[in-house]
N, C-alpha and C. Protein backbone atom coordinates (compact mmCIF):
# COMPACT_ATOMS: atom_id res chain seq x y z
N UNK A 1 113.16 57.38 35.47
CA UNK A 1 112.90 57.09 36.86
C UNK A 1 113.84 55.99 37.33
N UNK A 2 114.44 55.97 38.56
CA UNK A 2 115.02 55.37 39.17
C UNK A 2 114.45 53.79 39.64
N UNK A 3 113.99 52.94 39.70
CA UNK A 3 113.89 51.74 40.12
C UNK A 3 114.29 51.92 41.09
N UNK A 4 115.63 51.50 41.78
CA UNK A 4 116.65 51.23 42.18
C UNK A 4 116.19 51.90 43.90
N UNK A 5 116.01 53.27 43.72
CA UNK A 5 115.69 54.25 44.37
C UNK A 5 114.31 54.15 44.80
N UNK A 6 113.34 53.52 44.15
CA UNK A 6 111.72 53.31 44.76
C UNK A 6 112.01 51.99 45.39
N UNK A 7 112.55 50.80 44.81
CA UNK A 7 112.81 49.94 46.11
C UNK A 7 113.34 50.15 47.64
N UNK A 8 114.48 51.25 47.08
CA UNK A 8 114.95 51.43 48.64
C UNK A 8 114.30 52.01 49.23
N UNK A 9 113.51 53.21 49.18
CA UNK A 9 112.35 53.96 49.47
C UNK A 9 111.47 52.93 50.32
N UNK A 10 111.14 52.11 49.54
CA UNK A 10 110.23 51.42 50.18
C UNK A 10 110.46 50.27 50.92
N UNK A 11 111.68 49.98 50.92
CA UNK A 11 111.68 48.64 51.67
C UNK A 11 112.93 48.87 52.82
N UNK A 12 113.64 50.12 52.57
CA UNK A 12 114.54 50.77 53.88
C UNK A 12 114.08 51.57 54.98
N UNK A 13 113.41 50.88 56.09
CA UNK A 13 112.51 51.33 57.03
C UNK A 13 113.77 52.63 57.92
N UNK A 14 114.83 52.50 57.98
CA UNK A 14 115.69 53.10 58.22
C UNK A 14 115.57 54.24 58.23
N UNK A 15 115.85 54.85 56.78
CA UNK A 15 115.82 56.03 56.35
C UNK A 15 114.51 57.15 56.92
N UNK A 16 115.22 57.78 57.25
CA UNK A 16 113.92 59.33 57.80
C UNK A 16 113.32 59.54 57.23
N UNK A 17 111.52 59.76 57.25
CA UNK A 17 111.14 60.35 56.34
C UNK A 17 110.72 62.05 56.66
N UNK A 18 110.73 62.90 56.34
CA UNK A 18 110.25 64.00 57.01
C UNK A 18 108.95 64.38 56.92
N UNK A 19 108.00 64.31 58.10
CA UNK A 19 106.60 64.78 57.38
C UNK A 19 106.06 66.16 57.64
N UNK A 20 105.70 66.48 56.76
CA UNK A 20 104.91 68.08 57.28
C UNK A 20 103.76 68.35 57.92
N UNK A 21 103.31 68.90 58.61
CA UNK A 21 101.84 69.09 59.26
C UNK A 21 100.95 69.04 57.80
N UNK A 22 99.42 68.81 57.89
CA UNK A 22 98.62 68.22 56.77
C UNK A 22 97.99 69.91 56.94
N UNK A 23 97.01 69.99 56.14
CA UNK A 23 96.58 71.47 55.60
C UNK A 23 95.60 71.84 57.08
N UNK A 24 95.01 71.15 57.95
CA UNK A 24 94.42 71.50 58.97
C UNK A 24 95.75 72.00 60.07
N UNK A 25 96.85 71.23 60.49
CA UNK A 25 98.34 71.47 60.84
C UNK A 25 98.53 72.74 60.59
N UNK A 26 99.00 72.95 59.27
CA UNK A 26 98.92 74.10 58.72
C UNK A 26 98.45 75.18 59.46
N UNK A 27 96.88 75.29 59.14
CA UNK A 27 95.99 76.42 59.68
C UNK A 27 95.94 76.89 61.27
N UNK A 28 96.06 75.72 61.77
CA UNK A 28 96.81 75.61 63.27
C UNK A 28 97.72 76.55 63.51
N UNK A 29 98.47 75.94 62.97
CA UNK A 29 100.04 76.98 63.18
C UNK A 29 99.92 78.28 62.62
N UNK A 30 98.88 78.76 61.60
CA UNK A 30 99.00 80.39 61.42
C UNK A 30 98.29 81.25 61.80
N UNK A 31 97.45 80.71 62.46
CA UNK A 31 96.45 81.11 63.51
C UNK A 31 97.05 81.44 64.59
N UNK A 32 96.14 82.91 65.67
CA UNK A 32 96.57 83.12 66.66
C UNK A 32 95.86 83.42 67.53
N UNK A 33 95.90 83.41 68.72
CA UNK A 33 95.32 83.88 69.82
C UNK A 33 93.43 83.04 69.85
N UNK A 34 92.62 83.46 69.73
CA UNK A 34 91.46 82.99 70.43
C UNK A 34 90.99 82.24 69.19
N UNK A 35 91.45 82.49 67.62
CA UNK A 35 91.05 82.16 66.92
C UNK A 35 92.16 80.44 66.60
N UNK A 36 93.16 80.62 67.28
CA UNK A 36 93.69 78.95 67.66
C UNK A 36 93.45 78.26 68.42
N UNK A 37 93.00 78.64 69.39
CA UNK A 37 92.24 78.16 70.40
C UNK A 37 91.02 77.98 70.25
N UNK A 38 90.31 78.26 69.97
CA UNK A 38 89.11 77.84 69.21
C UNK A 38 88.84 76.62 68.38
N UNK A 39 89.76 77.08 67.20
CA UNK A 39 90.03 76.19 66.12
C UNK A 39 90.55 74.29 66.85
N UNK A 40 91.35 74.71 68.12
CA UNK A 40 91.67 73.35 68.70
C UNK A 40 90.75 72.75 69.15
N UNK A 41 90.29 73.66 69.85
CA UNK A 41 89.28 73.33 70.94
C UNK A 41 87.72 72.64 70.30
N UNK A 42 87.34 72.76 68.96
CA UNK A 42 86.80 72.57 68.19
C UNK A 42 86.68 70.16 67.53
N UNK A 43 87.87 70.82 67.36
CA UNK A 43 88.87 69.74 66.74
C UNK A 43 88.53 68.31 68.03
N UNK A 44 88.81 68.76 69.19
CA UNK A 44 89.14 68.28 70.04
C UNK A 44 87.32 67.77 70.53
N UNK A 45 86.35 68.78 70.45
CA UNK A 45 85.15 68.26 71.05
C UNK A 45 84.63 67.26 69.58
N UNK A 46 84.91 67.65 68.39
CA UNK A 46 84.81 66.61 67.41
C UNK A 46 85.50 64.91 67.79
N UNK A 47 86.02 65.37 68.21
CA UNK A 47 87.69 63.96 68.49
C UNK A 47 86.38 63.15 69.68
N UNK A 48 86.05 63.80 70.30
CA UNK A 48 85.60 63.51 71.84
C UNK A 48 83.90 63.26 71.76
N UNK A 49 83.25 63.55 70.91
CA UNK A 49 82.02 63.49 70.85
C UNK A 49 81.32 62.03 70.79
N UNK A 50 80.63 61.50 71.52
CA UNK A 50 79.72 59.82 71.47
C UNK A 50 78.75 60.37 71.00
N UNK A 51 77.99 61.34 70.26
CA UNK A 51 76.50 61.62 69.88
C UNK A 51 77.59 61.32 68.28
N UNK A 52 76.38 60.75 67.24
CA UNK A 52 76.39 60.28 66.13
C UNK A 52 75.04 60.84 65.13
N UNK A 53 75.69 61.30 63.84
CA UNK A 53 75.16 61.91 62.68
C UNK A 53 74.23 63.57 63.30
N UNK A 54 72.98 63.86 62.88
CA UNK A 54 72.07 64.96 63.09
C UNK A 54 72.44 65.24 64.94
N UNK A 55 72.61 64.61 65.88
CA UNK A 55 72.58 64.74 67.39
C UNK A 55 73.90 65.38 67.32
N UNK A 56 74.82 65.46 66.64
CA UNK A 56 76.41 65.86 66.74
C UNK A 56 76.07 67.48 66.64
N UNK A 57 76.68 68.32 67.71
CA UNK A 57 76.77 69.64 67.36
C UNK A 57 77.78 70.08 66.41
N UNK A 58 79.22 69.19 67.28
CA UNK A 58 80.53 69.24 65.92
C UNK A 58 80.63 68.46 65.39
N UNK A 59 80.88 68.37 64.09
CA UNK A 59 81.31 67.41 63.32
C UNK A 59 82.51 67.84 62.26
N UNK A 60 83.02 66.51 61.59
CA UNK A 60 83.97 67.69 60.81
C UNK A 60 83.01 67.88 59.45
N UNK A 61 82.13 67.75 59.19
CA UNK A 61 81.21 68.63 58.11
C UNK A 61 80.81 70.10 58.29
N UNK A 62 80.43 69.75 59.54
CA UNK A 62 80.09 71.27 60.42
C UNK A 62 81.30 72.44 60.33
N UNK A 63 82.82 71.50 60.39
CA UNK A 63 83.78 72.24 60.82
C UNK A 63 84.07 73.06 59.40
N UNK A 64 84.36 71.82 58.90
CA UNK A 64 84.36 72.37 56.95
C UNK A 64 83.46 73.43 56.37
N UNK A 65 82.32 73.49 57.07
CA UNK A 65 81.75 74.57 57.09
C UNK A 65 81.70 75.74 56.93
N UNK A 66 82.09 75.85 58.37
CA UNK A 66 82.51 76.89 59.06
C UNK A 66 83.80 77.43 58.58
N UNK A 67 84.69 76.70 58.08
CA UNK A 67 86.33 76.94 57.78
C UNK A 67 85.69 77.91 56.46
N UNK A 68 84.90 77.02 55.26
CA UNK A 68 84.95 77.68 54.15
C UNK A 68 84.32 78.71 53.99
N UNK A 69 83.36 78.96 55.22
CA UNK A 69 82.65 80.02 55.47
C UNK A 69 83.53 81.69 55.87
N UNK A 70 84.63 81.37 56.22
CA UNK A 70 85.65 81.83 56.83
C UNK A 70 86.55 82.26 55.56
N UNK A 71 86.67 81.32 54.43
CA UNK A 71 87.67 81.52 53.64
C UNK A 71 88.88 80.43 53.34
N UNK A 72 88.62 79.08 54.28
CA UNK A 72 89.66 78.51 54.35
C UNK A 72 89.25 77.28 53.54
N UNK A 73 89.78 76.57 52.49
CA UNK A 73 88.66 75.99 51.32
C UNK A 73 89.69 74.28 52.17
N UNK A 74 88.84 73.48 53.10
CA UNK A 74 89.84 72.85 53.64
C UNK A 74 88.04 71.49 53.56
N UNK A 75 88.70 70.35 53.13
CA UNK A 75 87.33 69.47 53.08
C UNK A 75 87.21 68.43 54.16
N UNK A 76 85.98 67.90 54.11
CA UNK A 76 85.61 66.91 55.16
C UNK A 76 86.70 66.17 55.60
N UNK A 77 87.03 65.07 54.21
CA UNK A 77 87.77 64.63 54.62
C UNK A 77 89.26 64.52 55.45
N UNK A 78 89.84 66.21 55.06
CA UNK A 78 91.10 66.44 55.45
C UNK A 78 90.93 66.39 56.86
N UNK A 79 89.58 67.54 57.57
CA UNK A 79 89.61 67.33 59.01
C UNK A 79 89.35 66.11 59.34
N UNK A 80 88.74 64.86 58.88
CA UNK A 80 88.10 64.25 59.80
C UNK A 80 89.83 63.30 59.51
N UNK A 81 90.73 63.31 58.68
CA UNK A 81 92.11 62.75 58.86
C UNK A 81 92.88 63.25 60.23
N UNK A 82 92.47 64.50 60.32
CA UNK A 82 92.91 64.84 61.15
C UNK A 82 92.52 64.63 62.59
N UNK A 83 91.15 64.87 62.67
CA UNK A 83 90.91 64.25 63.61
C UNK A 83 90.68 63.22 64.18
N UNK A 84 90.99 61.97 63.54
CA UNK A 84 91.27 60.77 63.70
C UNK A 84 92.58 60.42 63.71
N UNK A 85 93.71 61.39 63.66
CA UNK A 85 95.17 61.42 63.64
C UNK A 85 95.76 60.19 62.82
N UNK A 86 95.22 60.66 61.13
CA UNK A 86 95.76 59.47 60.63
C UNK A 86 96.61 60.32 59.77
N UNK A 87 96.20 61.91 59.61
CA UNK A 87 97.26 62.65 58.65
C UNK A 87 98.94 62.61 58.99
N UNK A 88 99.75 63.65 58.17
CA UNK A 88 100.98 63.24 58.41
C UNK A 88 101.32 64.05 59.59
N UNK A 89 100.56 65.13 60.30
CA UNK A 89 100.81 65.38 61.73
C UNK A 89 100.93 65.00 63.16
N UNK A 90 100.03 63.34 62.95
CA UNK A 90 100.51 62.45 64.28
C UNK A 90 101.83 61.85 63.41
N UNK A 91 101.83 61.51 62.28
CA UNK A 91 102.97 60.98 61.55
C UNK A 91 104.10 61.54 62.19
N UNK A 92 104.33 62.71 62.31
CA UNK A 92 105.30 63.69 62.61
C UNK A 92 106.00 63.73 63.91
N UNK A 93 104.38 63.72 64.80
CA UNK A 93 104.66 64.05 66.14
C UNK A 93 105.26 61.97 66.79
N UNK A 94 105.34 60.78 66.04
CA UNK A 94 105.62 60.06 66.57
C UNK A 94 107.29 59.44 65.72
């Protein structure tokens, strides 16, 4: 392993990093029509919701749910990264 190369990594704010959409990103993008729209629109009343724990209709537990119910093996935590835009897809978009 390089040394040399993990310092600069880390201490050359410079350098680009490239990030990829996170596994919810992902599913986004291969999705189509009512079933992406949905899937946003979802995302978005989670993002937006002031009711807290059992009063929440969406949540991202609920969503995880529903995803794996579907087939899509994607966990709490990934959506709720996401929907708190801490994954590498606001990373991306800024």
């Amino acid at each position: 392993m390089d040394k040399s190369s993990l310092l600069t990594d880390l201490t050359d704010q410079s350098k680009e990093t490239k990030h990829y959409p996170c596994k919810i990103g992902r599913l986004i993008n291969s999705l189509e029509g009512d079933e992406r729209e949905a899937l946003v629109k979802a995302i978005e009343l989670i993002r937006t919701s002031n009711l807290n724990g059992k009063n929440r209709s969406h949540s991202s537990v609920w969503l995880a749910k529903v995803l794996r119910k579907n087939g899509y093996q994607i966990s709490v935590s990934t959506i709720q990264r996401h929907v708190n835009k801490e994954c590498s897809c606001d990373q991306s978009e800024g």
